[in-house]
C-alpha atoms as a PDB file:
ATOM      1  CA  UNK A   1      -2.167 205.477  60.802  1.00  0.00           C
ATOM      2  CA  UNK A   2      -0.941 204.042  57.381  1.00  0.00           C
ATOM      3  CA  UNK A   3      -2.034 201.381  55.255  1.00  0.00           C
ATOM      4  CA  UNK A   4      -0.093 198.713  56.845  1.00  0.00           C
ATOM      5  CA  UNK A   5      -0.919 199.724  60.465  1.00  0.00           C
ATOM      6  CA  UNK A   6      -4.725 199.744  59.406  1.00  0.00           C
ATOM      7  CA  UNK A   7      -4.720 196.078  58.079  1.00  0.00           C
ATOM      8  CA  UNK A   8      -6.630 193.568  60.330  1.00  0.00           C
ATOM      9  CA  UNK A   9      -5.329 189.739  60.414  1.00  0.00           C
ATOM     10  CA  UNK A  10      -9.168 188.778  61.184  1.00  0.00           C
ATOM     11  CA  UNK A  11     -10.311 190.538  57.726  1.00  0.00           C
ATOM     12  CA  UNK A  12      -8.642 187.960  55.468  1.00  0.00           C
ATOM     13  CA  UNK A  13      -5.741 185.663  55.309  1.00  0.00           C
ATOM     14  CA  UNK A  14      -3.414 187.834  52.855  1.00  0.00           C
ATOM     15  CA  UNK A  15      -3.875 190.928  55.385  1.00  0.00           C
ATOM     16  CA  UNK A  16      -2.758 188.274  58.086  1.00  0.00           C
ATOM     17  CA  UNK A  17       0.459 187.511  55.953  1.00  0.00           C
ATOM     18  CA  UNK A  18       1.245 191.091  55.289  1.00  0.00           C
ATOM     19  CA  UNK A  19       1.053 191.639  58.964  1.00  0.00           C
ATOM     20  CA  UNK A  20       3.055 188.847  59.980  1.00  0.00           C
ATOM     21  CA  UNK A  21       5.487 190.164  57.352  1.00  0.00           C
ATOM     22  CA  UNK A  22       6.058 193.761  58.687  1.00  0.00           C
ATOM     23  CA  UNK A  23       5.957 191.977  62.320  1.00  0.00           C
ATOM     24  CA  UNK A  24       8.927 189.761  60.892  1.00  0.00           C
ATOM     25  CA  UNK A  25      10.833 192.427  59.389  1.00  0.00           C
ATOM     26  CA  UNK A  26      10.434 195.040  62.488  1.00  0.00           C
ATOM     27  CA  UNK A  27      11.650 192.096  64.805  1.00  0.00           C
ATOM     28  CA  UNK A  28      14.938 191.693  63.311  1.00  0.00           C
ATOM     29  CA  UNK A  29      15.125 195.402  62.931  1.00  0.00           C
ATOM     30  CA  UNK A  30      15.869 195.345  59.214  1.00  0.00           C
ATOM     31  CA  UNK A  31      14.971 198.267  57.094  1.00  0.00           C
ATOM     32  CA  UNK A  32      12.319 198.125  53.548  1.00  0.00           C
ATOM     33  CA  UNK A  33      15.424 198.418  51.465  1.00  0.00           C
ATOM     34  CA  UNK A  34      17.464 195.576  53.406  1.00  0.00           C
ATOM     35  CA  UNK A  35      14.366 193.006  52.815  1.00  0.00           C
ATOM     36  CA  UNK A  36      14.277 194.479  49.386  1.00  0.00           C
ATOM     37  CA  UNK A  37      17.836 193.084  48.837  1.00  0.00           C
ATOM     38  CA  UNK A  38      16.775 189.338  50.285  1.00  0.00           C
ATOM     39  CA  UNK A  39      13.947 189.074  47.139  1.00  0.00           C
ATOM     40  CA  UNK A  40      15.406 191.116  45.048  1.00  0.00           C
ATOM     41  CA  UNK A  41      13.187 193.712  44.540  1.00  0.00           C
ATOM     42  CA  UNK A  42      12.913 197.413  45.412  1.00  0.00           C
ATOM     43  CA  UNK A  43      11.829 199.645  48.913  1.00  0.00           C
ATOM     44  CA  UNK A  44       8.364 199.523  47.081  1.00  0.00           C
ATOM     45  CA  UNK A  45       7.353 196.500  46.768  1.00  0.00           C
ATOM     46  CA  UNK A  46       8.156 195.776  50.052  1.00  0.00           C
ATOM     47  CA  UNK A  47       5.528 198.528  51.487  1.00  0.00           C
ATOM     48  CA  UNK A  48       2.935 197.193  49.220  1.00  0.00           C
ATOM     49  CA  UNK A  49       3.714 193.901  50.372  1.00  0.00           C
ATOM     50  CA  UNK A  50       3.316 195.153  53.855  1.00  0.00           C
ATOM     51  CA  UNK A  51       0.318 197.161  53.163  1.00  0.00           C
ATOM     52  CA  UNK A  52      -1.494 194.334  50.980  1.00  0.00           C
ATOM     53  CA  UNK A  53      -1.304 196.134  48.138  1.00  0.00           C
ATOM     54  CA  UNK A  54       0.191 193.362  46.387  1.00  0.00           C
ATOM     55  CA  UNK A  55      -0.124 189.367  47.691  1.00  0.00           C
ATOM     56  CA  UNK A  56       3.145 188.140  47.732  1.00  0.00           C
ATOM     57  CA  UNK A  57       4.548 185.929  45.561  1.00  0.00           C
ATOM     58  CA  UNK A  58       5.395 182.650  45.497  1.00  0.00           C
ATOM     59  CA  UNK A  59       9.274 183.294  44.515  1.00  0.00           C
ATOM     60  CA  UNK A  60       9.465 186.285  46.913  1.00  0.00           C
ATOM     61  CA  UNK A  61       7.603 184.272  49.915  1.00  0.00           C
ATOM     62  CA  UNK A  62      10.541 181.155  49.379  1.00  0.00           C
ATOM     63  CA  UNK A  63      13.107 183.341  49.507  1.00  0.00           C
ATOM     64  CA  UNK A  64      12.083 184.785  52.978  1.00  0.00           C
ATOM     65  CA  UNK A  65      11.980 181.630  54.047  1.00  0.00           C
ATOM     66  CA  UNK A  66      14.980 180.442  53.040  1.00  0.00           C
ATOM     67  CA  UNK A  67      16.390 183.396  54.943  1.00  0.00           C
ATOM     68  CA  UNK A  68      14.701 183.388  58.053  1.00  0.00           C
ATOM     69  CA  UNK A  69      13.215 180.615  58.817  1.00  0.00           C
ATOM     70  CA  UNK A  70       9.784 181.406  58.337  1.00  0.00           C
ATOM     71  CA  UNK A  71       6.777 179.528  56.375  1.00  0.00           C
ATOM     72  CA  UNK A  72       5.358 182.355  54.317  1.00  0.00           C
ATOM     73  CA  UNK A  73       5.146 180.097  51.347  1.00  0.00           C
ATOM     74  CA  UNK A  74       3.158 177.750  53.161  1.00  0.00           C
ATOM     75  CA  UNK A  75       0.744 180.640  54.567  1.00  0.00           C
ATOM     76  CA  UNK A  76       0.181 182.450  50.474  1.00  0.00           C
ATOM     77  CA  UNK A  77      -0.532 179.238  49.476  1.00  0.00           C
ATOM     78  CA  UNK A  78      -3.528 178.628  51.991  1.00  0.00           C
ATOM     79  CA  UNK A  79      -4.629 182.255  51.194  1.00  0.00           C
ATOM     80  CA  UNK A  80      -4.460 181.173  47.377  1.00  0.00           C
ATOM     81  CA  UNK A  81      -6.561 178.255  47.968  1.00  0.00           C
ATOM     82  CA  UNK A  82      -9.115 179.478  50.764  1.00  0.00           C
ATOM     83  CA  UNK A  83      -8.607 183.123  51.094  1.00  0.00           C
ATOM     84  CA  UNK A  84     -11.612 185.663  50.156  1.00  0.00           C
ATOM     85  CA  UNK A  85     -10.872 189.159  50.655  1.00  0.00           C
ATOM     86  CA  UNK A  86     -14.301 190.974  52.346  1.00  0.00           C
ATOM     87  CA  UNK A  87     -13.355 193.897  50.324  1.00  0.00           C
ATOM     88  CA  UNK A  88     -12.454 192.442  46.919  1.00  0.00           C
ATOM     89  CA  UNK A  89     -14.728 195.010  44.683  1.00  0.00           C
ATOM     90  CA  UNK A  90     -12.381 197.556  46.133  1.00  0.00           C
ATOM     91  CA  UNK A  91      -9.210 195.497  45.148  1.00  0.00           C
ATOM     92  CA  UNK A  92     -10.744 194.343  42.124  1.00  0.00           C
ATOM     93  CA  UNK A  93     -11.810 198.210  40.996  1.00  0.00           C
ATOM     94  CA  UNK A  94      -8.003 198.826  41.951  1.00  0.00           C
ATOM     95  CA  UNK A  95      -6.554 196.910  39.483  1.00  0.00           C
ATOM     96  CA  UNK A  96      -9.293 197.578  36.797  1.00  0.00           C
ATOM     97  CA  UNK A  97      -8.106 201.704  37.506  1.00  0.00           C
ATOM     98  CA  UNK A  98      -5.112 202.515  34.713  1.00  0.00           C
ATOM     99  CA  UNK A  99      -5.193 198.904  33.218  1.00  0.00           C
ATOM    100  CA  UNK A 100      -3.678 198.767  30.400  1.00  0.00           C
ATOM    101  CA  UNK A 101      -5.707 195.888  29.234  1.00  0.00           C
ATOM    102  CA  UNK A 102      -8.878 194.227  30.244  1.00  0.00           C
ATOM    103  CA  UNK A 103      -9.978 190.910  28.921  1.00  0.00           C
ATOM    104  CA  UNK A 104     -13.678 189.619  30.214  1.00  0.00           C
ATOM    105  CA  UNK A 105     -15.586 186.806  30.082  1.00  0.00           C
ATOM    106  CA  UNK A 106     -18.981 186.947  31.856  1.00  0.00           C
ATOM    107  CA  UNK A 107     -21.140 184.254  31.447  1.00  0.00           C
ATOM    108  CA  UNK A 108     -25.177 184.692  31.288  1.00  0.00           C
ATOM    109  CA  UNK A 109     -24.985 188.997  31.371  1.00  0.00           C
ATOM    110  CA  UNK A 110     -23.404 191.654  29.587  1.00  0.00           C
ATOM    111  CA  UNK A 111     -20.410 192.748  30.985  1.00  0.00           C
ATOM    112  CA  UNK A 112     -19.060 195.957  32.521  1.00  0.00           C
ATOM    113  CA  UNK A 113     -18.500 198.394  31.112  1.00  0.00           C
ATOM    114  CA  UNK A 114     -20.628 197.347  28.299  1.00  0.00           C
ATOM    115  CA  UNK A 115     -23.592 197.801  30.057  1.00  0.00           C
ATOM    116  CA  UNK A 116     -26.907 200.938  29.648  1.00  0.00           C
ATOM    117  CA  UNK A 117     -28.481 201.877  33.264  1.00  0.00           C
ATOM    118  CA  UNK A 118     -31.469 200.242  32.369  1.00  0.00           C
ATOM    119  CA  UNK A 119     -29.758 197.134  32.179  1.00  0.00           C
ATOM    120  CA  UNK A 120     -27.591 197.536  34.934  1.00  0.00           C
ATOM    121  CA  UNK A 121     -30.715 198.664  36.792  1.00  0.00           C
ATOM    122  CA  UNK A 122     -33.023 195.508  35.546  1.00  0.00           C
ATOM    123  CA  UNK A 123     -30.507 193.007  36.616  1.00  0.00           C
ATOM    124  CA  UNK A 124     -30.060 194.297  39.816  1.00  0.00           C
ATOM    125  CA  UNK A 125     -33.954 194.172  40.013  1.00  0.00           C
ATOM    126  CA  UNK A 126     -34.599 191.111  38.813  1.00  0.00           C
ATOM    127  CA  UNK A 127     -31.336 188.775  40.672  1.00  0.00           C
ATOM    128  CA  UNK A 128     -32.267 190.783  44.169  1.00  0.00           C
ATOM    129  CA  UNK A 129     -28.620 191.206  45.296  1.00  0.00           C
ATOM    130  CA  UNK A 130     -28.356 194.396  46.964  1.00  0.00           C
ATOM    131  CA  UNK A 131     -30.861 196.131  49.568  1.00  0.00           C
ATOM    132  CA  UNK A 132     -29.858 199.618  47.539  1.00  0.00           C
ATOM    133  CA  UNK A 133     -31.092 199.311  43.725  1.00  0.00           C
ATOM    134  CA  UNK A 134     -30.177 203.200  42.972  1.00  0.00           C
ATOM    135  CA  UNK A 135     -26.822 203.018  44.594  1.00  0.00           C
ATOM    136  CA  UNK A 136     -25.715 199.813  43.120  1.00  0.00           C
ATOM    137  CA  UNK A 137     -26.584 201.537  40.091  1.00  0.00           C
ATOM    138  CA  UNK A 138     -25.166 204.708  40.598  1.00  0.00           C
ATOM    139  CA  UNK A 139     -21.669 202.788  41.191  1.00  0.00           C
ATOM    140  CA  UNK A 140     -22.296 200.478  38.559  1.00  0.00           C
ATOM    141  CA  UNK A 141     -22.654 203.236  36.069  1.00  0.00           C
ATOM    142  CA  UNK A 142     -19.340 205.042  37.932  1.00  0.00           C
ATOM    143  CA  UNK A 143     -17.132 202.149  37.112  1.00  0.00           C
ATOM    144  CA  UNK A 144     -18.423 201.711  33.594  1.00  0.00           C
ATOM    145  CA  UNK A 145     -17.653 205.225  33.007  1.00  0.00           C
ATOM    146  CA  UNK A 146     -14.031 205.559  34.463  1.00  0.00           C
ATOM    147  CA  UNK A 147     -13.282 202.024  32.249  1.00  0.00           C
ATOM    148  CA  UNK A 148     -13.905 203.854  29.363  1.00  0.00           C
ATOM    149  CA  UNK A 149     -12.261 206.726  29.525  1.00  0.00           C
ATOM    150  CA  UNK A 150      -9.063 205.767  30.857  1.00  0.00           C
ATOM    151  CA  UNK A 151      -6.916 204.074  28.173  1.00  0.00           C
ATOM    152  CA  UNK A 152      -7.504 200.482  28.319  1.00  0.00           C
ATOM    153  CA  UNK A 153      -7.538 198.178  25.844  1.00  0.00           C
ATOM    154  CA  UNK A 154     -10.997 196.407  26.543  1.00  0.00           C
ATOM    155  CA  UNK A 155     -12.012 192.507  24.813  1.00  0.00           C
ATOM    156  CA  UNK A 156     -14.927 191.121  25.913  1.00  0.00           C
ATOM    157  CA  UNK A 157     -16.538 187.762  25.091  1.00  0.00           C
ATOM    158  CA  UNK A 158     -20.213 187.396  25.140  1.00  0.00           C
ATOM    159  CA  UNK A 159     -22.520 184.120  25.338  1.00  0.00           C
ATOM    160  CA  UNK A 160     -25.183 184.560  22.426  1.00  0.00           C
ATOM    161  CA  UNK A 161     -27.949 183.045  25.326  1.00  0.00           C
ATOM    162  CA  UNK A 162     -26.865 186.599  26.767  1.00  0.00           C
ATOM    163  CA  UNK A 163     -28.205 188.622  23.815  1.00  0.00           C
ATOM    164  CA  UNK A 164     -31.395 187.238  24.320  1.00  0.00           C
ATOM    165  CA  UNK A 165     -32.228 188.906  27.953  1.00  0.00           C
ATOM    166  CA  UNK A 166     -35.479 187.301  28.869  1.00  0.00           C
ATOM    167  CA  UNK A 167     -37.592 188.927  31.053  1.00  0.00           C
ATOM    168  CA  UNK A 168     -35.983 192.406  30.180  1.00  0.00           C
ATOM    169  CA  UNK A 169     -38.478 195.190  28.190  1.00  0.00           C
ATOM    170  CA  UNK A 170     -38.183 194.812  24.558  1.00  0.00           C
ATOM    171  CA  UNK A 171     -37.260 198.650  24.778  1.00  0.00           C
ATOM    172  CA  UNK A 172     -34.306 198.075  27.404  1.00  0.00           C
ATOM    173  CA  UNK A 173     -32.936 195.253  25.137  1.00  0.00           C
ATOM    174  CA  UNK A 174     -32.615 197.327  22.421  1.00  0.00           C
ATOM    175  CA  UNK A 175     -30.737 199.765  24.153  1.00  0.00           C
ATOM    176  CA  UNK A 176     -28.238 197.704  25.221  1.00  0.00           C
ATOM    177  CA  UNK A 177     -27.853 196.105  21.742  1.00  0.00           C
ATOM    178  CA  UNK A 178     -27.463 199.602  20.036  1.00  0.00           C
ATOM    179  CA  UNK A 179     -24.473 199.824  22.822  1.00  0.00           C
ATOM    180  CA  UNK A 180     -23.225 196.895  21.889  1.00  0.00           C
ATOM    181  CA  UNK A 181     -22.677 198.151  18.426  1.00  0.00           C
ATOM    182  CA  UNK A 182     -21.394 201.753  18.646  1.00  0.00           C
ATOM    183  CA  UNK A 183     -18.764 200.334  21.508  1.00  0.00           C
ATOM    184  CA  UNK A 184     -17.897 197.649  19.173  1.00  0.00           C
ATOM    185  CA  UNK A 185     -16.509 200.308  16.981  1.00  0.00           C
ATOM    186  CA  UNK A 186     -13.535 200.970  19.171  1.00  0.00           C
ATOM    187  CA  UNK A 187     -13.700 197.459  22.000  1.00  0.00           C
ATOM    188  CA  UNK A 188     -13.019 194.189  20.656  1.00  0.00           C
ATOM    189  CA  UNK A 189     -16.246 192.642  21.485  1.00  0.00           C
ATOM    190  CA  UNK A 190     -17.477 188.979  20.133  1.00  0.00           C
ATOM    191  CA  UNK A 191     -19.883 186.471  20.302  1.00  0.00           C
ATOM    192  CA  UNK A 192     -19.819 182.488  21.360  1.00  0.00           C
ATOM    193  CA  UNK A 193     -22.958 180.918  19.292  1.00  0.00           C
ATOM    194  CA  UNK A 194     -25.629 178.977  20.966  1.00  0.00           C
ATOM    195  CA  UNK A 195     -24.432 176.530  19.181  1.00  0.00           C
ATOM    196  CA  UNK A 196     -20.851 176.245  20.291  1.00  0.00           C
ATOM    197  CA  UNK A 197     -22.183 176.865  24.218  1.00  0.00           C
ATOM    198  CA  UNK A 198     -20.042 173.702  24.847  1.00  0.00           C
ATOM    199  CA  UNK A 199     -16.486 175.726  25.942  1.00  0.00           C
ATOM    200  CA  UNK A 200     -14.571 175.589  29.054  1.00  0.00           C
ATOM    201  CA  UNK A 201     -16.024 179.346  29.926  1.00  0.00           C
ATOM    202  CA  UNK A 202     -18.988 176.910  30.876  1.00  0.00           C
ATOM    203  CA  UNK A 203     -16.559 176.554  34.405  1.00  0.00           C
ATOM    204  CA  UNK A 204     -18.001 180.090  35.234  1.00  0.00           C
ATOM    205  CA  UNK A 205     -16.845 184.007  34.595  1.00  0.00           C
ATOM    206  CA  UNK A 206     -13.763 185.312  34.667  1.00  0.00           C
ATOM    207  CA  UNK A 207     -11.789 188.746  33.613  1.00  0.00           C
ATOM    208  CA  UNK A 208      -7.885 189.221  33.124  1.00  0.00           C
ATOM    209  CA  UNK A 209      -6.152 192.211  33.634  1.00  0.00           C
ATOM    210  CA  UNK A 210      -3.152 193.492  32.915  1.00  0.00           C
ATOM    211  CA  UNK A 211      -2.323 196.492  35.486  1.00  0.00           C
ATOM    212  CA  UNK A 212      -0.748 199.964  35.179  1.00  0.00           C
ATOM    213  CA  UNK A 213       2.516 198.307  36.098  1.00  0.00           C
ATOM    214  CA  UNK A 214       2.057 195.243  33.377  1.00  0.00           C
ATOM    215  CA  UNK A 215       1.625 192.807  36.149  1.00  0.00           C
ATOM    216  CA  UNK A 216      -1.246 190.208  35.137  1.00  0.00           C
ATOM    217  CA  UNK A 217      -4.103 189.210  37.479  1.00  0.00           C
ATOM    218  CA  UNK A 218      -7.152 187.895  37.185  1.00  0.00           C
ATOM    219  CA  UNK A 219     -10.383 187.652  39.066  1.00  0.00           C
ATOM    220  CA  UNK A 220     -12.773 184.565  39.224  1.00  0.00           C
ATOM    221  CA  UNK A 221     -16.594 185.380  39.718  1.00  0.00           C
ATOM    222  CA  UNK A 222     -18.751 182.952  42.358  1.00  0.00           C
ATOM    223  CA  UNK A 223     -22.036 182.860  43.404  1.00  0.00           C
ATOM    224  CA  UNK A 224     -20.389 184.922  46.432  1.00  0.00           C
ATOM    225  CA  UNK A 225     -18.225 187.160  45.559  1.00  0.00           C
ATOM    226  CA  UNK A 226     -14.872 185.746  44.280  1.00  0.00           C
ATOM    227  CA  UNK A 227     -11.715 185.210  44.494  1.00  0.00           C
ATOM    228  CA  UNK A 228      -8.914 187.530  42.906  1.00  0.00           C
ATOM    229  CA  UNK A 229      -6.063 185.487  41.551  1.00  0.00           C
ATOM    230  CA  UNK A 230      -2.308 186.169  41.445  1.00  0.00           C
ATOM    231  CA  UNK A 231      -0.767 182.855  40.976  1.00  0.00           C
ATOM    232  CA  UNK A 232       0.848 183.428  37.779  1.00  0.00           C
ATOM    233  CA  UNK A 233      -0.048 179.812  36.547  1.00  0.00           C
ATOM    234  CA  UNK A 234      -3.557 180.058  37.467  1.00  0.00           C
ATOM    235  CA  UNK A 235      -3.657 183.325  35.383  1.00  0.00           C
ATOM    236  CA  UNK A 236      -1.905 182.189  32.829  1.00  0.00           C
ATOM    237  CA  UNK A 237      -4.295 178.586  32.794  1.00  0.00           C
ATOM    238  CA  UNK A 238      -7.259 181.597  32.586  1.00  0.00           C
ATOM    239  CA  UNK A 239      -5.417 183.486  29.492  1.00  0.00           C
ATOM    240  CA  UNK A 240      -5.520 179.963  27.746  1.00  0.00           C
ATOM    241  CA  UNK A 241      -9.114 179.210  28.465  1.00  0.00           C
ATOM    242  CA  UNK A 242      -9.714 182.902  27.166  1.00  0.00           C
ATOM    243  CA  UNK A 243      -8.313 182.220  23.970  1.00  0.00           C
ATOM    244  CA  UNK A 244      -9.664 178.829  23.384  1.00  0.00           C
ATOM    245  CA  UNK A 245     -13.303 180.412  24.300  1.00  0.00           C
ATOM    246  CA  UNK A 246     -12.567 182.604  21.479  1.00  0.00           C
ATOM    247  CA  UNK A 247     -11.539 180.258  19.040  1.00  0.00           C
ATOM    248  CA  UNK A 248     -15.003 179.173  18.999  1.00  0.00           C
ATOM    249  CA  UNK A 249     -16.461 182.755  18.570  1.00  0.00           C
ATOM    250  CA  UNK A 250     -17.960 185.099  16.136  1.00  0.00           C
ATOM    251  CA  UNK A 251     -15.353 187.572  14.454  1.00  0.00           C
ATOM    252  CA  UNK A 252     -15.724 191.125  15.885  1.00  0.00           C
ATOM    253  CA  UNK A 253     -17.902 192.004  12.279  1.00  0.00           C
ATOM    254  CA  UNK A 254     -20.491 188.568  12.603  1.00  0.00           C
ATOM    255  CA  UNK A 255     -20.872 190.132  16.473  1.00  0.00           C
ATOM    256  CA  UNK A 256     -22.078 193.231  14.852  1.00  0.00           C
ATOM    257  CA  UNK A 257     -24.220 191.508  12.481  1.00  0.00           C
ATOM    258  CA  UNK A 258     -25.727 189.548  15.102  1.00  0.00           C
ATOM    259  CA  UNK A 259     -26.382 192.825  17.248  1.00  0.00           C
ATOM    260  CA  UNK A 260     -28.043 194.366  14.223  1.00  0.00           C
ATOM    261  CA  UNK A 261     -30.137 191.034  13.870  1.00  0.00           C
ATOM    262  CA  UNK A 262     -31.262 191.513  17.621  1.00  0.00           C
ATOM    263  CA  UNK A 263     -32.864 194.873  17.098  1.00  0.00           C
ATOM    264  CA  UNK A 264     -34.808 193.299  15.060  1.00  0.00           C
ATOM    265  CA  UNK A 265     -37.568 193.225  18.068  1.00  0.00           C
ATOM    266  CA  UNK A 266     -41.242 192.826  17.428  1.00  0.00           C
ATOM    267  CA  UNK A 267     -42.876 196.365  18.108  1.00  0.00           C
END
C-alpha cells in the first residue's frame, strides 16, 4: 500500500484534501505529469501532494479549480484555519530532518535541541504530560541529537524568566547553563531581558524552518499540540515577529555573559 493509499480522510482535514485530490485526478484519468502541467509544477510534487507530504498551496489549489471545477481552495483554507494533524510531531520532526535552517522561539523553557536530559527529564516531571517519562526522554534526547549533527543553521531566542528554572535542582540548572554556553559557541543563541518581556513572542512559541528543499514553514505551539503552518503570509508574519523579538534581545556575547552570571548558584 503506498503513502497515498494509506491516508485516512477521518485523520485530519489536509489528508481529506489529498485524498479528494488523487480521487479527482484518477476520475478524469489524467496522469501525475498531466496535473503537473495544470500548476505548473513537476510529477513530484504532485505525489507529495497526493500523499500529504506537502499541503497544497494556495496558488496550486486555484489553479485546479479553475480547471476543473472543483473548490480545493476553499477546502486548504478550512484546513489552514481549523485543521490539526493527530500526527504533527511526526510532520513537524520531518521538516526539522535536513533543515537547512532552524529559527526558535519557545517561550517559558529552553528549547530543543538546547536542552541536558536532566532538564528534558525535570520538565517532563514536573508539567505531567506524558504517561512514559523515560521514553519521552529517550526521544527527546534522539531529536536533540540528530538536530545537531545534521547541518543546520540553528538561532534560538530565549526569555531571561527561562534562565531562572524554578523548582529545578540547583545542580540540573547549572548543567543546562554550562550547555547553553559551549553550544553558544557554534548556535546563535540570545536572550530577551526581563525587562523587555513586553514583545509580541508574548502571543505564544513558535519555530521557523527552512527545509532541505528551501521551502519555509513554520510551526505554532498550543496548549495542545499545534498547528504546522504553510501559508506563506502567515510564515512570513512569524519571520517578522522573529526579528522584532530580537531587536529587543541580548547580543549573542551579553547571552554568554548572562549564562556565566547564572552559574553563579549558591552551593
Amino acid at each position: 500500500m503506498s503513502a497515498a493509499e494509506s491516508l485516512d480522510p477521518f485523520d485530519s482535514l489536509w489528508d481529506a484534501i489529498a485524498i479528494h485530490l488523487r480521487k479527482e485526478r484518477q476520475r478524469r484519468k489524467l496522469t501525475m505529469d498531466q496535473v503537473a502541467q495544470i500548476i505548473g509544477a513537476d510529477r513530484q510534487r504532485v505525489g507529495n501532494y497526493e500523499a500529504n507530504r506537502l499541503q497544497i498551496t494556495k496558488e496550486h489549489s486555484e489553479l485546479l479549480d479553475r480547471e476543473w471545477g472543483t473548490m480545493f481552495a476553499v477546502r486548504r483554507r478550512y484546513a489552514a484555519m481549523f485543521g490539526r494533524d493527530q500526527d504533527w510531531v511526526k510532520q513537524l520532526w520531518d521538516f526539522e530532518k535536513g533543515a537547512l535552517v532552524i529559527k526558535a522561539f519557545i517561550d517559558h523553557f529552553i528549547p530543543v535541541p538546547l536542552q541536558t536530559e536532566a532538564y528534558a527529564r525535570c520538565v517532563f516531571e514536573k508539567i505531567r504530560i506524558v504517561r512514559d517519562v523515560d521514553t519521552a526522554v529517550r526521544k527527546r534526547m534522539q531529536r536533540t541529537q540528530a538536530l545537531l549533527e545534521q547541518e543546520t543553521s540553528i538561532w534560538a531566542l530565549i526569555d531571561e524568566d527561562t534562565l531562572r528554572m524554578p523548582g529545578l535542582p540547583d545542580e540540573v540548572k547549572r548543567e543546562q547553563l554550562r550547555r547553553l554556553l559551549d553550544l553558544s559557541q557554534e548556535i546563535s543563541i540570545r536572550v530577551v531581558r526581563h525587562a523587555d518581556r513586553l514583545h509580541v513572542g508574548t502571543d505564544g512559541s513558535f519555530e521557523l524552518i527552512t527545509t532541505s528543499s528551501g521551502r519555509d514553514v513554520a510551526y505554532a505551539w498550543a496548549q495542545v499540540g499545534g498547528r504546522l503552518i504553510h501559508e506563506a503570509s502567515e510564515v512570513r508574519n512569524l519571520a517578522l515577529r522573529y526579528d522584532r523579538i530580537g531587536a529587543k534581545a541580548l547580543t549573542e556575547e551579553g547571552s554568554r555573559e548572562l549564562f556565566l552570571e547564572g552559574l553563579e548558584l549558591p552551593q
